[in-house]
Protein backbone atom coordinates (compact mmCIF):
# COMPACT_ATOMS: atom_id res chain seq x y z
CA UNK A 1 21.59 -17.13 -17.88
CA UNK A 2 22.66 -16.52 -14.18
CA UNK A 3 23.46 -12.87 -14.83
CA UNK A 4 19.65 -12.39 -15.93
CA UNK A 5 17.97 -14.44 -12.81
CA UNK A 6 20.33 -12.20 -10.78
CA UNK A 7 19.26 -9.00 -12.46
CA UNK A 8 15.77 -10.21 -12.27
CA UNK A 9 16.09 -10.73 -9.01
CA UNK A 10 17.33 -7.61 -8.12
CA UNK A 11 15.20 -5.81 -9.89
CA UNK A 12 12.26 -7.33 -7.86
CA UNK A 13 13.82 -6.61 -4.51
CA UNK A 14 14.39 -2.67 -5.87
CA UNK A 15 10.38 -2.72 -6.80
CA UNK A 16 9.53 -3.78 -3.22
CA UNK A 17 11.79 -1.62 -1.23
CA UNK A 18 10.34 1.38 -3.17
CA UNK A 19 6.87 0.10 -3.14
CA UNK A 20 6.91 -0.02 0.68
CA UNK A 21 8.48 3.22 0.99
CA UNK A 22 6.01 4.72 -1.31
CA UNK A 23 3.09 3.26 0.74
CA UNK A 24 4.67 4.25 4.48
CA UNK A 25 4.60 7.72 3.73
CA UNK A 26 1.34 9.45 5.24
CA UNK A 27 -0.67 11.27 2.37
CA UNK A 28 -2.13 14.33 4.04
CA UNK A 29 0.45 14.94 6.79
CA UNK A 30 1.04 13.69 10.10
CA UNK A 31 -1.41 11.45 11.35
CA UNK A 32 -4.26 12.67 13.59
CA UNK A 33 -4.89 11.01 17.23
CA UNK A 34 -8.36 10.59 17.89
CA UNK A 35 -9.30 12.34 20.80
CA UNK A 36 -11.05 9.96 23.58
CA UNK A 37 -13.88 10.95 25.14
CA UNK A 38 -13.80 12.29 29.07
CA UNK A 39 -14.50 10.25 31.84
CA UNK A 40 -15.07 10.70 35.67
CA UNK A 41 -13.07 8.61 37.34
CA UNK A 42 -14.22 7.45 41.11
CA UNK A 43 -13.10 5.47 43.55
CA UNK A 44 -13.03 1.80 44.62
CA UNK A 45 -14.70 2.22 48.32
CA UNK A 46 -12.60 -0.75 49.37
CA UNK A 47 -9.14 -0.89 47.99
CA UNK A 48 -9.41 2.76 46.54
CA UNK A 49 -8.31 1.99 43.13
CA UNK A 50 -9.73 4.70 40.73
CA UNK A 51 -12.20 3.27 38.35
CA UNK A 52 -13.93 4.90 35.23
CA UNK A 53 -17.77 5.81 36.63
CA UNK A 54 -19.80 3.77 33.88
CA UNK A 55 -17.39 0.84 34.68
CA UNK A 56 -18.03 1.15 38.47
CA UNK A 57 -20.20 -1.23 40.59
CA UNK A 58 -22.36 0.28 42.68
CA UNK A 59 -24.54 -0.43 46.16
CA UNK A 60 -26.28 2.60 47.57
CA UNK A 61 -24.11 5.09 47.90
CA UNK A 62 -21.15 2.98 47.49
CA UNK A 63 -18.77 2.22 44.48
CA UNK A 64 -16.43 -0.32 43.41
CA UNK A 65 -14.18 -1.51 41.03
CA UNK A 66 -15.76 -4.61 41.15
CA UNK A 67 -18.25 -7.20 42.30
CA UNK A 68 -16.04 -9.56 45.36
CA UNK A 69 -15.08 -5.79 46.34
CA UNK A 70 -19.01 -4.85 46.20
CA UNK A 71 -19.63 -8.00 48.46
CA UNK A 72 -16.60 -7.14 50.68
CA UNK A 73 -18.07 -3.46 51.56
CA UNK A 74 -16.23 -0.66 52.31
CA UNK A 75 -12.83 -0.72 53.80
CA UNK A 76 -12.47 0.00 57.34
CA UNK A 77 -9.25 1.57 57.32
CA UNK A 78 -10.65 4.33 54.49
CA UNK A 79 -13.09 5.59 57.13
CA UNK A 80 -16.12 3.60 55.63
């Protein structure tokens, strides 16, 4: 009786080990990265951190990288 729990057993753990193996393999080939799109980066008017452009706050002319920056203003050692 404990010979066939043990080969029952082991037969389970063999299905599982080649069950994952079958399903890690990629299908078609390597997998494909998805290209992201381009962004302009600009930057932060006060600390000077760069800053994707649709994620920038703006006033005027003026961008940041975010609003307590915005309400700071420009930096005067950057020349602003």
């Amino acid at each position: 009786m404990f010979r066939l729990l043990l080969l029952a057993l082991l037969a389970i753990v063999v299905y599982r080990l080649v069950r994952g193996a079958r399903s890690a393999r990629p299908v078609g080939g390597p997998p494909r990265h998805r290209a992201l799109p381009e962004q302009r980066m600009v930057r932060c008017d006060h600390c000077g951190v760069f800053v994707p452009e649709r994620e920038a706050v703006t006033d005027g002319e003026h961008r940041y990288c975010s609003p307590p920056h915005r309400d700071a203003g420009p930096s005067r050692g950057r020349g602003g």
